[in-house]
Protein backbone atom coordinates (compact mmCIF):
# COMPACT_ATOMS: atom_id res chain seq x y z
CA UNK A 1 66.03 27.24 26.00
CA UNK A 2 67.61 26.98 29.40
CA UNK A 3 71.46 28.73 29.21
CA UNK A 4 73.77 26.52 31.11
CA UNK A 5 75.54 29.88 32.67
CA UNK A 6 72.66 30.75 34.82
CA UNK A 7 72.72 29.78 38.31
CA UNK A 8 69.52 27.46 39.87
CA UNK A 9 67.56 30.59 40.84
CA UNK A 10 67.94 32.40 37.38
CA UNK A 11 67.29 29.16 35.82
CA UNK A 12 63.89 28.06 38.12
CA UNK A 13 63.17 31.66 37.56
CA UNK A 14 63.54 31.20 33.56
CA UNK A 15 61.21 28.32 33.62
CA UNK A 16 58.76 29.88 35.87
CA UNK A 17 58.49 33.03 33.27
CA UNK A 18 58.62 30.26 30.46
CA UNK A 19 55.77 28.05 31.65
CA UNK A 20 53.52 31.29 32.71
CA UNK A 21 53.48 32.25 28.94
CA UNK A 22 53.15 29.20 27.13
CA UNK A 23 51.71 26.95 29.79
CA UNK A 24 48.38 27.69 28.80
CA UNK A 25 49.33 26.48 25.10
CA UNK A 26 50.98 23.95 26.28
CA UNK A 27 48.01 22.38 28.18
CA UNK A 28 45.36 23.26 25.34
CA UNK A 29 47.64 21.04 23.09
CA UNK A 30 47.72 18.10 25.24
CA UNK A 31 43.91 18.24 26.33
CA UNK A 32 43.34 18.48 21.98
CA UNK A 33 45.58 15.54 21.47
CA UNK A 34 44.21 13.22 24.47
CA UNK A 35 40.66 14.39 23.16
CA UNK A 36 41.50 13.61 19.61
CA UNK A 37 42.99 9.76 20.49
CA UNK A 38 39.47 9.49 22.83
CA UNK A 39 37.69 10.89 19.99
CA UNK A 40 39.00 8.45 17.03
CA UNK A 41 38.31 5.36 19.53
CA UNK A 42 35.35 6.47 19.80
CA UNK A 43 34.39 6.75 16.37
CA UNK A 44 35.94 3.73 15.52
CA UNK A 45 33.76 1.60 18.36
CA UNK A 46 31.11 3.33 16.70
CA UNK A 47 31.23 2.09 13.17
CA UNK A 48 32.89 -1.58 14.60
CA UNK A 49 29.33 -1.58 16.45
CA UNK A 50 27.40 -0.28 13.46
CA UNK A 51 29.22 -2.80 10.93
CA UNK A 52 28.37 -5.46 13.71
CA UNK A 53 24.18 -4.65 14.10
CA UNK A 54 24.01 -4.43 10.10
CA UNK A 55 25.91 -7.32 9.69
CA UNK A 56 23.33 -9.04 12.37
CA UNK A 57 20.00 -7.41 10.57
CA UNK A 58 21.48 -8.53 6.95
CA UNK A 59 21.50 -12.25 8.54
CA UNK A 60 18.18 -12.02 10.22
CA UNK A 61 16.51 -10.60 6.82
CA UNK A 62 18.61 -14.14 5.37
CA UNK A 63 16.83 -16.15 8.06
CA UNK A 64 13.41 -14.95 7.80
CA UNK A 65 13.68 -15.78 3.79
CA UNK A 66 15.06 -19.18 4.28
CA UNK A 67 11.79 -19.63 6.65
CA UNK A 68 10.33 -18.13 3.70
CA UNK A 69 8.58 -15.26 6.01
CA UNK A 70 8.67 -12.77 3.39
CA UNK A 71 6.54 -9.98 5.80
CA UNK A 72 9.49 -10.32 8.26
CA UNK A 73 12.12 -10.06 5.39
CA UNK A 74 11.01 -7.13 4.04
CA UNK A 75 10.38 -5.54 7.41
CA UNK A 76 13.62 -5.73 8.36
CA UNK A 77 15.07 -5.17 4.97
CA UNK A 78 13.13 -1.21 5.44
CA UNK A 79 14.82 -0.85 8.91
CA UNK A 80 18.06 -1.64 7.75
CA UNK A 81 18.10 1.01 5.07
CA UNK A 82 16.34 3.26 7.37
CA UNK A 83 18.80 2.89 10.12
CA UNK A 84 22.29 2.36 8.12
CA UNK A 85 21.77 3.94 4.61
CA UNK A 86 25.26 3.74 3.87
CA UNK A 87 25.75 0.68 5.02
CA UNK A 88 27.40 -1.86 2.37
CA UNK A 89 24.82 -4.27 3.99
CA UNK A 90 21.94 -2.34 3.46
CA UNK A 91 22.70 -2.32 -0.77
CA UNK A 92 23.00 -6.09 -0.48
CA UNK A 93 19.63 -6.28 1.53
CA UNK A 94 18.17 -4.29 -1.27
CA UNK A 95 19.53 -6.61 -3.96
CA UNK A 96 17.96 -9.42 -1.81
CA UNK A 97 14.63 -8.19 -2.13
CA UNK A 98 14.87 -7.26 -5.61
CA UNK A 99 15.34 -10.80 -6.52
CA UNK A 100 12.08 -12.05 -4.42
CA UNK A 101 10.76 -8.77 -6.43
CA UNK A 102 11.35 -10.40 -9.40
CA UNK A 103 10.47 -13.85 -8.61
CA UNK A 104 6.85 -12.63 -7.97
CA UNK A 105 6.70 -10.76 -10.67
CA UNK A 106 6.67 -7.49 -8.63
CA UNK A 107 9.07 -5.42 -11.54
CA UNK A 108 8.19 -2.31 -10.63
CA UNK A 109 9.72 -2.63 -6.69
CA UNK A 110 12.21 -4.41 -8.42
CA UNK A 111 13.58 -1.68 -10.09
CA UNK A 112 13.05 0.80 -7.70
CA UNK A 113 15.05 -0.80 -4.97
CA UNK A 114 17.82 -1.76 -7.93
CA UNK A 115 17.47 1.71 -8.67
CA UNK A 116 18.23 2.80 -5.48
CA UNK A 117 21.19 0.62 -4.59
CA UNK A 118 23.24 1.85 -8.02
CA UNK A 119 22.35 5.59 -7.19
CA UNK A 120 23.28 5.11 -3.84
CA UNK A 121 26.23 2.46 -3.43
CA UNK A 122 30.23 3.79 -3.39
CA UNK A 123 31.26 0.75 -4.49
CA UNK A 124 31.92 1.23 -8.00
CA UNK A 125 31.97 -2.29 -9.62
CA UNK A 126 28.92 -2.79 -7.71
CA UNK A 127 27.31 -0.45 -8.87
CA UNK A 128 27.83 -1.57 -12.30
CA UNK A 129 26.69 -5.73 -11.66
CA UNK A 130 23.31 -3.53 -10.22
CA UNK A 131 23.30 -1.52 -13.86
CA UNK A 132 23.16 -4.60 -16.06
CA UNK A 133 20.38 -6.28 -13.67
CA UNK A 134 18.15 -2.67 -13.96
CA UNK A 135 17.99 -3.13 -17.33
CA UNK A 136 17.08 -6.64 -17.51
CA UNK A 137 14.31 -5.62 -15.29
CA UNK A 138 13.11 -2.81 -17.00
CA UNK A 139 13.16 -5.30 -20.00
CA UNK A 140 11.11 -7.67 -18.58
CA UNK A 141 8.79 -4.47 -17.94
CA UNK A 142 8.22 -4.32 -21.72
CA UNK A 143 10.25 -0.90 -21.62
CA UNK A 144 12.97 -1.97 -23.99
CA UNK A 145 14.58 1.41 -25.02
CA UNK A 146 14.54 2.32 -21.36
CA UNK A 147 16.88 -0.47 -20.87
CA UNK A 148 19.20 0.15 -23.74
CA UNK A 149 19.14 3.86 -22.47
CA UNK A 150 20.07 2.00 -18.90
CA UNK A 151 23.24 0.52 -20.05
CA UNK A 152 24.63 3.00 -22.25
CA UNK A 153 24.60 5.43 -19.30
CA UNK A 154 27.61 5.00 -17.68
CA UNK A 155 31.10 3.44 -19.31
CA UNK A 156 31.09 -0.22 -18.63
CA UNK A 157 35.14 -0.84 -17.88
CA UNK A 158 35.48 -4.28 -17.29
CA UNK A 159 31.88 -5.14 -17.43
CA UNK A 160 31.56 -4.43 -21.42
CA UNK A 161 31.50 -8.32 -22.12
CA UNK A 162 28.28 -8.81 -20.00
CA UNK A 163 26.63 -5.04 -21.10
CA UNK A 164 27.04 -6.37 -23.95
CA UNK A 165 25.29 -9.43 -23.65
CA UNK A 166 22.56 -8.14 -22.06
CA UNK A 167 22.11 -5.41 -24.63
CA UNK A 168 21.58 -8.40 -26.77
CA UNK A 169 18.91 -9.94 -24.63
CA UNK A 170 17.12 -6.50 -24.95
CA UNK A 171 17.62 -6.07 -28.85
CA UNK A 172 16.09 -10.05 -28.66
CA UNK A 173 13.26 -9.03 -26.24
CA UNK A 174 12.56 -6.06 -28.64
CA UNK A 175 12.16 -8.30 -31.48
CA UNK A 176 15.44 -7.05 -33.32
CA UNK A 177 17.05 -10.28 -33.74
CA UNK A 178 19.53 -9.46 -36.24
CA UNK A 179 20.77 -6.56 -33.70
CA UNK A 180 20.59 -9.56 -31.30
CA UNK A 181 22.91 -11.08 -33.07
CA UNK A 182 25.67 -8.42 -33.83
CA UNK A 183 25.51 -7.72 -30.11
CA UNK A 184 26.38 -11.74 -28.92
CA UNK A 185 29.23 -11.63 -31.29
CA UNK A 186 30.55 -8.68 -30.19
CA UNK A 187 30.00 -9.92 -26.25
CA UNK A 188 32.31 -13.07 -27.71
CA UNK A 189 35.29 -10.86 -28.87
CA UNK A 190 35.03 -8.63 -25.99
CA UNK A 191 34.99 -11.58 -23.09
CA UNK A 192 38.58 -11.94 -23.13
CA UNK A 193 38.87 -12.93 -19.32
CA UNK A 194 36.07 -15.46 -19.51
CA UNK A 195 33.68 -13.40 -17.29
CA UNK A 196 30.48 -14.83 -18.97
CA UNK A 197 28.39 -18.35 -19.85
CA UNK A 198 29.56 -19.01 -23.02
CA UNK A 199 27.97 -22.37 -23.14
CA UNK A 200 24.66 -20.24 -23.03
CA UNK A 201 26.03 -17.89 -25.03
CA UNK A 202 27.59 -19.81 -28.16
CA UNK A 203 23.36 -21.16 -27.61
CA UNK A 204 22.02 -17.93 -28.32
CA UNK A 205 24.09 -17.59 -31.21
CA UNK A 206 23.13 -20.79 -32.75
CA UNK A 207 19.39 -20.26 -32.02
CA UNK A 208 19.79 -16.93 -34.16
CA UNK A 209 21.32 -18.27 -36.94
CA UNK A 210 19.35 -21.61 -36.72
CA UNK A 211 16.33 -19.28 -37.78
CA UNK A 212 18.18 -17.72 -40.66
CA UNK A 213 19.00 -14.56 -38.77
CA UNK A 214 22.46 -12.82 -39.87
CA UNK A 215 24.47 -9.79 -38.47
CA UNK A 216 22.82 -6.45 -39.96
CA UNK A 217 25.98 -5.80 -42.05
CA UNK A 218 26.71 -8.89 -43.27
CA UNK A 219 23.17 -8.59 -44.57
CA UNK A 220 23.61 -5.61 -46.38
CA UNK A 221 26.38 -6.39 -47.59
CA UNK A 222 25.40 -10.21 -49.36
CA UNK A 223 24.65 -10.04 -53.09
CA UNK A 224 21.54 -10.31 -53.92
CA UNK A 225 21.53 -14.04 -55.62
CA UNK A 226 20.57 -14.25 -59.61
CA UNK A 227 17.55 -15.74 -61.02
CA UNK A 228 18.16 -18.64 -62.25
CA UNK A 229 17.06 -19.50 -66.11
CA UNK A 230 15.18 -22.99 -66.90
CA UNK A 231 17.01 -26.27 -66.22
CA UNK A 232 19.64 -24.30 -64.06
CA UNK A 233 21.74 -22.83 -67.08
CA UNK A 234 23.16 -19.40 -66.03
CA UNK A 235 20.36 -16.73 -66.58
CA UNK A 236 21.29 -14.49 -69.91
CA UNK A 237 21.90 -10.67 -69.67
CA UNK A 238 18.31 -8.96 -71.42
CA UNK A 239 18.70 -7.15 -74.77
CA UNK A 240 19.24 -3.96 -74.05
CA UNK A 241 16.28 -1.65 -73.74
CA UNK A 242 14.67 -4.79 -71.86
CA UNK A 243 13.85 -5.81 -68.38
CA UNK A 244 13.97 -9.55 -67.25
CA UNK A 245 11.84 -9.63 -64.17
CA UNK A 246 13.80 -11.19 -61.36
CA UNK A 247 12.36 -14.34 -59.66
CA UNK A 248 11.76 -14.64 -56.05
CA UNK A 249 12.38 -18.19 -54.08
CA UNK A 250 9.54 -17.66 -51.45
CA UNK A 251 10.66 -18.41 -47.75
CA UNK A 252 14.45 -17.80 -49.39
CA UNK A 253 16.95 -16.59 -46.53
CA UNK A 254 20.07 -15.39 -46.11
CA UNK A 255 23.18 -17.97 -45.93
């Protein structure tokens, strides 16, 4: 600090000797900071203009579907990832071409580029929505423990309604129906905001018990129904040391 009690010279000379020994400091700071601000403009013109070309591929790949130019689509669905792979754009291109994927019946691609989009993506809930759809696909693939393995593999959060659900599609694609079953109920008490069809659902439910189907512990736990005796009196308990053979209604289900 300057001292007020110095004359001008003493004082100039005080700077002078000041400036000589942390000019140099002085100057490296401000070039750092003016570099910095350039820098972080820079960088932020960067991404703007990166956000801006994805943003202009991602319609393009929209365009060329809509013209139904599915060569062109793809084509520019590749670049994208190729040239942005981080790019929030680039998982929704993906997700586009999964669902022509599946629409021709191509699962395999479909999966791979689903894959690829919930390995990949940052967004979280995203990833999730692209979880459930994987397994659906790998479903439709015929590889039904693949699927369940799919959705158990990461904690669902606000999603369990519709894991759920899906889970049940599998255990019905699978041919479990009373698993089925247990699954859509539980979908039902877990869907407490709503999130899913439950016209479509409170369907599936029906359809399941329309064909006799019950929850696998409600069916273990129903008593097995007595065999009636002739003219519908209530059968007789056997002598003991006997057997009464039971009698079977065929085609009989559970209530």
């Amino acid at each position: 600090m300057i001292d007020d009690n110095f004359n001008e010279q003493e004082q100039w000379d005080r700077v002078k000797g000041w400036m000589r020994d942390n000019g140099l400091w002085l100057l490296t700071g401000v070039l750092i900071g003016v570099l910095g601000l350039v820098g972080w403009q820079w960088w932020q013109k960067r991404v703007e203009t990166q956000a801006q070309a994805a943003s202009s591929q991602y319609q393009q790949v929209l365009e060329a579907l809509e013209r139904e130019d599915r060569t062109r689509a793809f084509t520019l669905i590749d670049q994208l990832r190729a040239d942005q792979p981080r790019s929030p754009y680039a998982d929704q291109a993906d997700l586009v071409a999964a669902r022509v994927n599946v629409e021709a019946n191509e699962l395999q691609l479909a999966a791979e580029r689903l894959a690829r989009v919930m390995n990949g993506t940052r967004d979280e809930q995203l990833k999730l929505i692209v979880r459930a759809r994987l397994a659906r696909v790998q479903a439709g693939q015929g590889n039904f423990d693949l699927a369940l393995g799919t959705l158990a593999a990461a904690p669902a959060g606000a999603f369990a309604a519709r894991f759920t659900e899906v889970r049940g599609d599998v255990l019905l694609a699978k041919g479990d129906k009373p698993g089925a079953l247990a699954a859509y109920l539980k979908a039902q008490q877990e869907d407490t905001e709503g999130t899913l069809d439950t016209a479509a659902l409170d369907l599936k439910i029906a359809d399941l018990r329309a064909d006799g189907v019950v929850e696998p512990t409600a069916a273990a736990a129903a008593p097995t129904p007595a065999a009636a005796a002739p003219g519908g009196a209530a059968p007789v308990a056997a002598p003991p040391g006997t057997s009464t053979p039971a009698t079977a209604t065929p085609g009989a289900v559970q209530p």
